[in-house]
Structure formats: C-alpha cells, structure tokens
Protein backbone atom coordinates (compact mmCIF):
# COMPACT_ATOMS: atom_id res chain seq x y z
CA UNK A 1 7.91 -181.62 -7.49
CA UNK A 2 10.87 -179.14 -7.23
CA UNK A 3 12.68 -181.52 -9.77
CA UNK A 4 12.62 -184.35 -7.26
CA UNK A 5 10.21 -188.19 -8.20
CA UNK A 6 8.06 -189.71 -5.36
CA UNK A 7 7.08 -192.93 -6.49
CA UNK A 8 3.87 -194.30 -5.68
CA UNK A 9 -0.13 -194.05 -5.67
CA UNK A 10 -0.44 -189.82 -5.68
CA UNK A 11 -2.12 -189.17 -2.28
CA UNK A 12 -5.13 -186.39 -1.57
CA UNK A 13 -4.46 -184.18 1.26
CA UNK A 14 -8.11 -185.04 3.31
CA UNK A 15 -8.76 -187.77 0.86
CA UNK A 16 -10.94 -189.87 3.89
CA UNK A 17 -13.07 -186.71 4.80
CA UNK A 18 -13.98 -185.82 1.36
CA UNK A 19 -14.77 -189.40 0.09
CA UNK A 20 -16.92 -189.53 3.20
CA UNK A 21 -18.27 -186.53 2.15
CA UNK A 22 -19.08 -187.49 -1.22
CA UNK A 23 -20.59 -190.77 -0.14
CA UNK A 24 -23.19 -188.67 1.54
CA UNK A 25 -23.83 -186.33 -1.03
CA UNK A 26 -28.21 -186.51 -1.69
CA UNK A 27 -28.33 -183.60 -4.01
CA UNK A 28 -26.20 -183.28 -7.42
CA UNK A 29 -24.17 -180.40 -7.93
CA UNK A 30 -21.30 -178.78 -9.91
CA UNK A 31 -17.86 -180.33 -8.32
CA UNK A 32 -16.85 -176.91 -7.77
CA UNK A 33 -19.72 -175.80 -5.81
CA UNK A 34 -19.29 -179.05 -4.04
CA UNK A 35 -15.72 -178.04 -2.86
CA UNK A 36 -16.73 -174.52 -1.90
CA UNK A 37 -19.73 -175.95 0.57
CA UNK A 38 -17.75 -178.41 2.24
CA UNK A 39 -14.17 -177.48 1.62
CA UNK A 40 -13.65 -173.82 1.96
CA UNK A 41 -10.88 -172.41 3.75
CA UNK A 42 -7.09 -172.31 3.25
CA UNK A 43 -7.04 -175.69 5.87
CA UNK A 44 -8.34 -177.43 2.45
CA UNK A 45 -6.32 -175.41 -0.02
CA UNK A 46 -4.50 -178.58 -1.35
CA UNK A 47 -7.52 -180.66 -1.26
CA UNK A 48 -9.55 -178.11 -3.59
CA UNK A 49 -6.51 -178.26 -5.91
CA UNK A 50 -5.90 -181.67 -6.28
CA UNK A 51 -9.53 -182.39 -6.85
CA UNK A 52 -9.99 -179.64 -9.53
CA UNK A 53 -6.65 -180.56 -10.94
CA UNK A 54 -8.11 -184.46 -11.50
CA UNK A 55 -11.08 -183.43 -12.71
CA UNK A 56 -9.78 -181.05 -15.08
CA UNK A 57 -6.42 -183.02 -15.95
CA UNK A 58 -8.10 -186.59 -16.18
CA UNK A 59 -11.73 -185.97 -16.79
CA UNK A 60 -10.93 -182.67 -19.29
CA UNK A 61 -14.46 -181.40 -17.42
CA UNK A 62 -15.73 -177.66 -16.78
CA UNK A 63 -15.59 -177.75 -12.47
CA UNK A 64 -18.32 -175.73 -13.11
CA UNK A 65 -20.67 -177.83 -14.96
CA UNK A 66 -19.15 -181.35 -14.06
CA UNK A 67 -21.64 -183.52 -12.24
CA UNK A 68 -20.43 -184.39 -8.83
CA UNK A 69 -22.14 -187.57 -8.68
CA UNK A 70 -21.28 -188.82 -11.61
CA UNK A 71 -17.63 -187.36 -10.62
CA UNK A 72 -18.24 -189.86 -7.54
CA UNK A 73 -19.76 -192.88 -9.28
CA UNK A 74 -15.95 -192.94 -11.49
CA UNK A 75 -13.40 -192.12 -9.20
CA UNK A 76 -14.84 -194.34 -6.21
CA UNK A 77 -15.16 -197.39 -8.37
CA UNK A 78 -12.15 -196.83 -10.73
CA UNK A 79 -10.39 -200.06 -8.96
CA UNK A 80 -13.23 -202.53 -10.28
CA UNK A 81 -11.91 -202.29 -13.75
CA UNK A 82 -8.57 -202.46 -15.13
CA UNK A 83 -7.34 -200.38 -18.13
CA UNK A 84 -6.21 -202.33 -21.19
CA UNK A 85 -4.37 -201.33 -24.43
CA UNK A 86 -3.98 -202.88 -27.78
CA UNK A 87 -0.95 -204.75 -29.10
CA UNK A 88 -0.07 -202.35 -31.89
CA UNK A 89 -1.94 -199.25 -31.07
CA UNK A 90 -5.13 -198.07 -32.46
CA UNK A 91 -4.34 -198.13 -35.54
CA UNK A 92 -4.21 -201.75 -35.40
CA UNK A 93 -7.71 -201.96 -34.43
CA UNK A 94 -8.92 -199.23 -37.56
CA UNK A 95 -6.91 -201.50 -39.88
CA UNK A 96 -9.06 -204.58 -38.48
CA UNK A 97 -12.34 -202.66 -38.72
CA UNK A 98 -11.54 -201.60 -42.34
CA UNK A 99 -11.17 -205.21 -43.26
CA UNK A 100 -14.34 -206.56 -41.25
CA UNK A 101 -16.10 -204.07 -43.35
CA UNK A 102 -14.81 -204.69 -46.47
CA UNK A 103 -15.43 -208.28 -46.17
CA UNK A 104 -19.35 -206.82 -45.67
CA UNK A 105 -19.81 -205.35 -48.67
CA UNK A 106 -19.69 -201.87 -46.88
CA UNK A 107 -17.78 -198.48 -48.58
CA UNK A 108 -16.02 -196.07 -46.34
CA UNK A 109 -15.79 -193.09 -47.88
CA UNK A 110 -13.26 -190.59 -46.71
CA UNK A 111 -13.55 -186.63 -47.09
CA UNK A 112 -17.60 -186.35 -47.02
CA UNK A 113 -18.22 -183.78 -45.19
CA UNK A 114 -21.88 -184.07 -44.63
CA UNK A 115 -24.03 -181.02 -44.07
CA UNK A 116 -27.55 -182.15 -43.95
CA UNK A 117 -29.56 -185.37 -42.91
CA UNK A 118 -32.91 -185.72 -44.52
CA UNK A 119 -35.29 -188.51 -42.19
CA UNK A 120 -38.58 -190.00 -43.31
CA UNK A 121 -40.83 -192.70 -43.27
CA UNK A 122 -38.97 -194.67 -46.63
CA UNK A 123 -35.78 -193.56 -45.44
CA UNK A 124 -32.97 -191.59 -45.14
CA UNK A 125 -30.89 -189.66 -47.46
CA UNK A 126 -27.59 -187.67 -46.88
CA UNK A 127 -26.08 -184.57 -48.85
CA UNK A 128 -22.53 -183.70 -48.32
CA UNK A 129 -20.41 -180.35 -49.26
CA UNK A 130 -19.46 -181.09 -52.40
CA UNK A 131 -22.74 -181.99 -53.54
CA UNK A 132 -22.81 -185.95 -53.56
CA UNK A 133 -25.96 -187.93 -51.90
CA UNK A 134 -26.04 -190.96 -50.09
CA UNK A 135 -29.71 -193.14 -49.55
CA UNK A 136 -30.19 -195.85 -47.10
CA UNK A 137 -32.61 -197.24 -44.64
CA UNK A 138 -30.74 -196.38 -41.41
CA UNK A 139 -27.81 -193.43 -40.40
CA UNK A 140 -25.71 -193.56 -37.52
CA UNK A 141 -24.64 -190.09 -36.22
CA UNK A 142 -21.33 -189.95 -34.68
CA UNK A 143 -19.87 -186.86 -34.62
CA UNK A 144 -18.94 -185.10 -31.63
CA UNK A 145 -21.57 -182.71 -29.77
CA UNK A 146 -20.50 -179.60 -31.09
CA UNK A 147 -20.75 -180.25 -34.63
CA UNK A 148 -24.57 -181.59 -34.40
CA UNK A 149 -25.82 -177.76 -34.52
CA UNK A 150 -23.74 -177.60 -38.18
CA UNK A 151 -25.65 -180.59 -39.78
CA UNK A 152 -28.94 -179.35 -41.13
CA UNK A 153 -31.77 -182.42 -40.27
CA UNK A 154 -35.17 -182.44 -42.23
CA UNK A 155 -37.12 -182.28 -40.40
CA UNK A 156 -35.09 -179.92 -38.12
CA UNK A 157 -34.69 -181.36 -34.92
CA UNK A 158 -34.05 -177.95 -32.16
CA UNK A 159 -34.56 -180.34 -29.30
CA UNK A 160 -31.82 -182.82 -30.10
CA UNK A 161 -29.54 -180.21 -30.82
CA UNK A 162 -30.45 -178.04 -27.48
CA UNK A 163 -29.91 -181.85 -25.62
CA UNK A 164 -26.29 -182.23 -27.16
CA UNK A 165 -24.97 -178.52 -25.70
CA UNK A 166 -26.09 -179.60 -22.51
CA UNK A 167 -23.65 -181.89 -22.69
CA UNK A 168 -19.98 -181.99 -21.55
CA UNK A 169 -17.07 -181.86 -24.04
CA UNK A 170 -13.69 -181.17 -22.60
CA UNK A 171 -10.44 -179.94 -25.03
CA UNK A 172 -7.36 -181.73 -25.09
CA UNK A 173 -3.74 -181.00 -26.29
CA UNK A 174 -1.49 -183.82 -26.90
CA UNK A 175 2.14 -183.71 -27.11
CA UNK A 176 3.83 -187.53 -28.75
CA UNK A 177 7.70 -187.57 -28.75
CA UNK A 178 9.57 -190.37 -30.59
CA UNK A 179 13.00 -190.44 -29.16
CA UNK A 180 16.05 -192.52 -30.53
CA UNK A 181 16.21 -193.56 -26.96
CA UNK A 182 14.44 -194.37 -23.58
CA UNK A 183 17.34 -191.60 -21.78
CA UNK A 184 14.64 -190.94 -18.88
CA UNK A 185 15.55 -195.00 -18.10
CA UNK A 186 19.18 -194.19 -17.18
CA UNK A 187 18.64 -191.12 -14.85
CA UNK A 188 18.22 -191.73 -11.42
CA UNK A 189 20.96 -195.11 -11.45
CA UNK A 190 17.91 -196.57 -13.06
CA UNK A 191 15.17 -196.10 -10.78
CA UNK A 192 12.63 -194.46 -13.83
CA UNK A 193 12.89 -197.64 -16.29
CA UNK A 194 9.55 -199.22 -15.36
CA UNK A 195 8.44 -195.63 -15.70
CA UNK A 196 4.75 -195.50 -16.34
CA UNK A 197 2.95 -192.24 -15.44
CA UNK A 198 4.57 -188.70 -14.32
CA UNK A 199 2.48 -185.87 -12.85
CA UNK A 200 4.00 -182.75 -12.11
CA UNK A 201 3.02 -178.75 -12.03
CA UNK A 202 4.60 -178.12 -15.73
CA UNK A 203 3.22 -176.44 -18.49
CA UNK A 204 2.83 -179.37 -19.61
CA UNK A 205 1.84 -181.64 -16.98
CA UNK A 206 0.88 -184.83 -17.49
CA UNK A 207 3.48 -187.04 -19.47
CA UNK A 208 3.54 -191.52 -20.17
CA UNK A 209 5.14 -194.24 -21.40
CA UNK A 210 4.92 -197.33 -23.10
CA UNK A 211 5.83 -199.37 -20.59
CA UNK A 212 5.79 -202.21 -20.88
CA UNK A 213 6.79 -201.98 -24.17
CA UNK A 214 10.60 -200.54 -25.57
CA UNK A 215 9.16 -197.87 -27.83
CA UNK A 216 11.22 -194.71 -27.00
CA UNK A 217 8.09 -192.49 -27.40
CA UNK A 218 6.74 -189.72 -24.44
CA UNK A 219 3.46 -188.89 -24.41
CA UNK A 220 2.08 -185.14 -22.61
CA UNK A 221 -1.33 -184.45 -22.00
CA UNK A 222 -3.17 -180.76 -21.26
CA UNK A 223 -6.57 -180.70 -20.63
CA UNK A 224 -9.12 -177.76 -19.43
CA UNK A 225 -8.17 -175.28 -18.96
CA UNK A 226 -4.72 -175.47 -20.17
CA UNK A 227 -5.60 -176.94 -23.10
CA UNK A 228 -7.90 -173.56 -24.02
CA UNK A 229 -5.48 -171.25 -22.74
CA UNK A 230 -2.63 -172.61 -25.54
CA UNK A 231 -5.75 -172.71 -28.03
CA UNK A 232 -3.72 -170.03 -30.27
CA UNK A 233 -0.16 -171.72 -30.03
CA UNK A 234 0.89 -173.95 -32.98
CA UNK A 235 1.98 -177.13 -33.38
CA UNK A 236 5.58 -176.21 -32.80
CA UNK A 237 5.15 -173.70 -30.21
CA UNK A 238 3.24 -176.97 -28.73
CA UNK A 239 6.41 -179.29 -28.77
CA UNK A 240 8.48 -176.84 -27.73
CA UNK A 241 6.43 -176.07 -24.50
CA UNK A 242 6.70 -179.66 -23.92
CA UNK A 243 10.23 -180.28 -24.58
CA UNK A 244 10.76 -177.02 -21.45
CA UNK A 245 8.36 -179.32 -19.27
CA UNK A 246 10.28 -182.26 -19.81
CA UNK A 247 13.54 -180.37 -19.29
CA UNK A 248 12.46 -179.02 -16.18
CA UNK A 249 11.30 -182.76 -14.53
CA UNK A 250 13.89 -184.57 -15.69
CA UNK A 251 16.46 -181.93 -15.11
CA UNK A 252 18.21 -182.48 -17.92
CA UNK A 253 19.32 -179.63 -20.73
CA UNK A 254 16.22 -178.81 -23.10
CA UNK A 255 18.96 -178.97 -26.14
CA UNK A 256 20.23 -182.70 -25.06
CA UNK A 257 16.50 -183.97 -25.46
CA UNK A 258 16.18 -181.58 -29.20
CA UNK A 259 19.20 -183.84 -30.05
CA UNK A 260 16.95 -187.05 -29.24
CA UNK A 261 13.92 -186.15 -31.13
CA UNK A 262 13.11 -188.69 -34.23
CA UNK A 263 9.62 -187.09 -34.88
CA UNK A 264 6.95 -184.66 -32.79
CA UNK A 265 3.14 -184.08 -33.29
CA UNK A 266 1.03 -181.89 -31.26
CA UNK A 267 -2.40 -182.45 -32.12
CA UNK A 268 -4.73 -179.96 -30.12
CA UNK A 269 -8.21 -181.57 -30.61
CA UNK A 270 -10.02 -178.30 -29.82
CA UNK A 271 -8.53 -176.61 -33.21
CA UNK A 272 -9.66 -180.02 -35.22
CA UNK A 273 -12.81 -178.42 -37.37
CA UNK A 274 -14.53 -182.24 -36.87
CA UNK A 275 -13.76 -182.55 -33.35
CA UNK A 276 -13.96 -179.44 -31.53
CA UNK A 277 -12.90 -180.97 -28.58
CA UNK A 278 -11.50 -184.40 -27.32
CA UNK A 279 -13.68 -186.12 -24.39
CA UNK A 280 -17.36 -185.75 -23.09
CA UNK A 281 -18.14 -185.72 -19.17
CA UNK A 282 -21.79 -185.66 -17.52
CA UNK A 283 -23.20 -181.82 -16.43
CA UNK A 284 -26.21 -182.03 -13.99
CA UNK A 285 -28.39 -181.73 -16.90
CA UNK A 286 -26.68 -185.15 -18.96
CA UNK A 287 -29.23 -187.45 -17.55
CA UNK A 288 -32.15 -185.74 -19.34
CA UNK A 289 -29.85 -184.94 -22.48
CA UNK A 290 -28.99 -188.68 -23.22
CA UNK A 291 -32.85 -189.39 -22.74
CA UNK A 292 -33.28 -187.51 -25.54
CA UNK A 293 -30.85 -188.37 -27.88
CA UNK A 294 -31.55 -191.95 -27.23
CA UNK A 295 -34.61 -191.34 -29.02
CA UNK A 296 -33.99 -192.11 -33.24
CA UNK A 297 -35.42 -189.57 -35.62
CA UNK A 298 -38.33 -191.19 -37.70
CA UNK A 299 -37.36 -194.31 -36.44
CA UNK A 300 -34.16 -194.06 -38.37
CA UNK A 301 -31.43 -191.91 -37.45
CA UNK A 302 -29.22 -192.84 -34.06
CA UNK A 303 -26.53 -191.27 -32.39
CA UNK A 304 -24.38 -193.26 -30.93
CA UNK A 305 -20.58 -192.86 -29.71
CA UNK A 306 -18.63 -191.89 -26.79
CA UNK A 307 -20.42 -189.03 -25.99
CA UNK A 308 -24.19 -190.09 -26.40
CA UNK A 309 -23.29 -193.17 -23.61
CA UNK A 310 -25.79 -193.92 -20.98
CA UNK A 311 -24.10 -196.72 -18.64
CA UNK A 312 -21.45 -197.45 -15.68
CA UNK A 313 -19.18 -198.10 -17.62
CA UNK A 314 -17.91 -194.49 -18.44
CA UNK A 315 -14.80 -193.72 -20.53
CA UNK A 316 -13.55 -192.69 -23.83
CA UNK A 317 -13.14 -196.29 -25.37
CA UNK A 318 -15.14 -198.28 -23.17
CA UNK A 319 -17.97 -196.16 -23.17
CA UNK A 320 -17.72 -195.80 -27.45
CA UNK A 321 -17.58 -199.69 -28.03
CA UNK A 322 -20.49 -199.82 -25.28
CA UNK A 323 -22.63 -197.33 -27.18
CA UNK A 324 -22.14 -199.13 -30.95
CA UNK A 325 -23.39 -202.59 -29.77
CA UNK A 326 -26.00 -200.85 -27.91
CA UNK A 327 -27.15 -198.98 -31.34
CA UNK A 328 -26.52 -201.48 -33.67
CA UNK A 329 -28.69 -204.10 -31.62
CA UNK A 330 -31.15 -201.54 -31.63
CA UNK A 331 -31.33 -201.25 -35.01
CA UNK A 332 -30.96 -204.79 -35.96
CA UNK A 333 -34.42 -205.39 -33.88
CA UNK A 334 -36.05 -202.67 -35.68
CA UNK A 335 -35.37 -204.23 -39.19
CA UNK A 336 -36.42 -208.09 -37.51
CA UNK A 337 -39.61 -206.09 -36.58
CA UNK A 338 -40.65 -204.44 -39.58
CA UNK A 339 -39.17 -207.67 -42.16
C-alpha cells in the first residue's frame, strides 16, 4: 500500500464478527446482500471491501449472484487442504495425458469445432463446422457454460441449457512476464526473494511467483469486474497496464522493467470464443442446476468438468479432476450394466 510491503497473512478489518456472522447464517443469500444486512455503515467500510474484493479477486464471482454459503463452506475450511503445483507446469501434465491416450487407442482431434450433438437409444453422433461426423456410444461434454446454448442437441434439451446460465462463470485477465531476471529479489536488501504472493490496489492487482522455483517469470491476475471493464483493451494495452502496476509496487522506473522483458502474453479468457470466461462459482440457484446436469441425455451424453462439480472439494483443478473420475465411473458402470 502507498508503495510500502507488509509481510504476512492479509488481515480483515472485523474478520471475528463477520465469521461469527456467517457461521450463523440459516438462509442463503447473495454475498452482497449479506454484507448490506449485517454490515452496513461506514464503521464496516473496509470490511465490505475486503470481502467483495476476495470474492471478486479470488473467486472471479458476481457479489450479486455468489452464494454466501457456499462463499462460507470455502473460505472457512480453506486451511484443511493445501494447494499443490506440478513439476513442470501444466503442460507437463497435457503432454502425459496425450501419451496415456495414445497408448489407448484414442484420437484427439484438434480444431473440431462441434455444433450439434445428436443422442439416441443406439448412440450418439457428432457434426462439427466444417462438416465432418463423429459416432460413438458415449460423449462427454466439456465445454464451459456459456457455450452449451451454441451446440444444437437432438433432441433439444431447453432445460439443460436454462440449468447451465444459472450457473456462475467469472472472467479472468492474465498478465505472464518472463524476465531475464528475478530484480524484485534484490529490492528491499533482499527481503522480497522468498516472494510468493503480492496484493495491492493496482490496476492490476494481484501479481505471483514461482517460488520456490528460479524461473524469472511474474504472473498478474484481474478478475470481475476488472477483468470486464478492460474487456476491449488488447493484448498489449494488457501488458502495458501491468508493467505501470508493477512499476508503481515495486517503485521502480516502468522503462527499467521494459528493458527486462524476455516475452509477455495477456490472455483475457473472456475474449477466448471457446471459453467465454475463466472460472465457475455457485449462485443460490447452483444446487438445483448441477441436479440437472448430472442427469445424461438418453443415457449417453455427460457433462462433466470444472464447472458441472457437485462436491467439497471446490476449485478450478481439484474440482475438474474430481468431476472426470466421477463421470467416467459413471459411465464405465453403465456399459458393465448393459454388456
């Protein structure tokens, strides 16, 4: 804040009072409306903005649509499980999956936009845009909410399309800088090499590391509604309103870090024509959303992924991986039952 680091756990002004609060809460609602019945008044000014900044900033949710309760459940259990990352990034774990798959006989095949899903009792047969058909027994339906209402099914399906926009999709911009070196380690006589996380009031203003790994790289995350706002900036407008958030931190010429820069990408996941958006979070009206899209069409097309997760154990990649073994054990019993 003000250019100046506090180090530590990032404190809630009234945190006690409004976790007591929210252990108390008997009736779902919006977070927002939450805050406004129990928080209102400039005595909780800082408390209403902190808790709409994590919700927006962390959870990329709507404050009002985001389920309080489910809001609750995550952030008051967040200690009983530990983040993890893979050794070598994600696109380790794509090159693995690739091979696992090859190894199975399957095809991935890249640039098929499909555009309708045809369902019935022999099976089920896909048409893409440029006019190629797939047959099978089974499909798995993984694309994100938004783009469910774009795939024609036969037979149509209104209600399973109606269930997915009741669901929550936040947008997300992402900022990745690859520097020649880690320079934020040798500010502050050293005190920011173990750097991990930075949260400030920037544009931009969310940034990490890879500690603790070397790699000279910066990451800076915007979510809602920051992320929506910059909708119409490109990818180099992007990278440069990071580069004035970083410069404004650190304290530290804007030019000096240009002169650092090995590569930048900005992906804004809300422009991306097969994402629409980045990360899903539960409205009041989730519960009986999932219900439905739980259900397979004709017995033969699921949806499965990040977004269509029922569990506790809520997150982007926890709650993806949860979701596939969940579908594919699902339909492995269906085939035992009608071999």
């Amino acid at each position: 804040r003000g250019g100046t680091f506090s180090q530590g756990r990032f404190s809630i002004p009234h945190e006690r009072r409004f976790y007591e609060k929210l252990a108390t809460l008997k009736q779902d609602m919006p977070i927002a409306q939450f805050l406004d019945a129990n928080f209102a008044g400039e005595a909780y000014a800082d408390l209403r903005r902190s808790i709409i900044r994590m919700a927006e900033g962390y959870d990329a949710a709507d404050t009002q649509r985001a389920s309080t309760v489910a809001l609750r459940d995550e952030w008051m259990h967040r200690g009983e499980r530990g983040q993890g990352k893979i050794a070598g990034g994600y696109g380790a774990l794509l090159r693995f999956l690739q091979s696992e798959c090859a190894k199975g006989g399957a095809d991935i095949c890249l640039g098929a936009v499909v555009t309708e899903i045809a369902a019935s009792g022999s099976g089920v047969s896909l048409r893409c845009a440029d006019g190629a058909r797939f047959d099978g027994d089974t499909a798995i339906v993984t694309v994100p909410p938004p783009l469910l209402s774009e795939i024609a099914f036969v037979p149509a399906v209104p209600e399973k399309v109606a269930a997915a926009a009741k669901l929550g999709y936040g947008d997300v911009a992402k900022i990745l800088l690859r520097f020649k070196s880690q320079w934020w380690a040798e500010l502050h006589g050293g005190d920011l090499a173990a750097l991990s996380f930075v949260f400030s009031d920037e544009a931009v203003p969310t940034w990490w590391t890879q500690y603790p790994q070397p790699y000279p790289v910066l990451t800076g995350w915007l979510a809602v509604p920051k992320a929506e706002r910059m909708r119409n900036m490109s990818e180099g407008e992007l990278i440069e309103c990071g580069l004035s958030s970083l410069a404004n931190m650190f304290a530290v010429p804007k030019d000096d870090l240009k002169s650092q820069i090995v590569a930048a990408r900005a992906p804004h996941w809300g422009n991306d024509p097969f994402a629409r958006g980045a990360y899903s979070y539960l409205t009041l009206d989730s519960k009986s959303a999932l219900a439905e899209l739980s259900k397979p069409i004709a017995g033969r097309v699921y949806f499965s992924g990040e977004a269509f997760y029922d569990g506790t154990d809520m997150g982007t990649i926890e709650a993806a991986f949860a979701s596939g073994k969940n579908t594919a054990s699902r339909m492995l019993k269906r085939t035992e039952a009608v071999g």
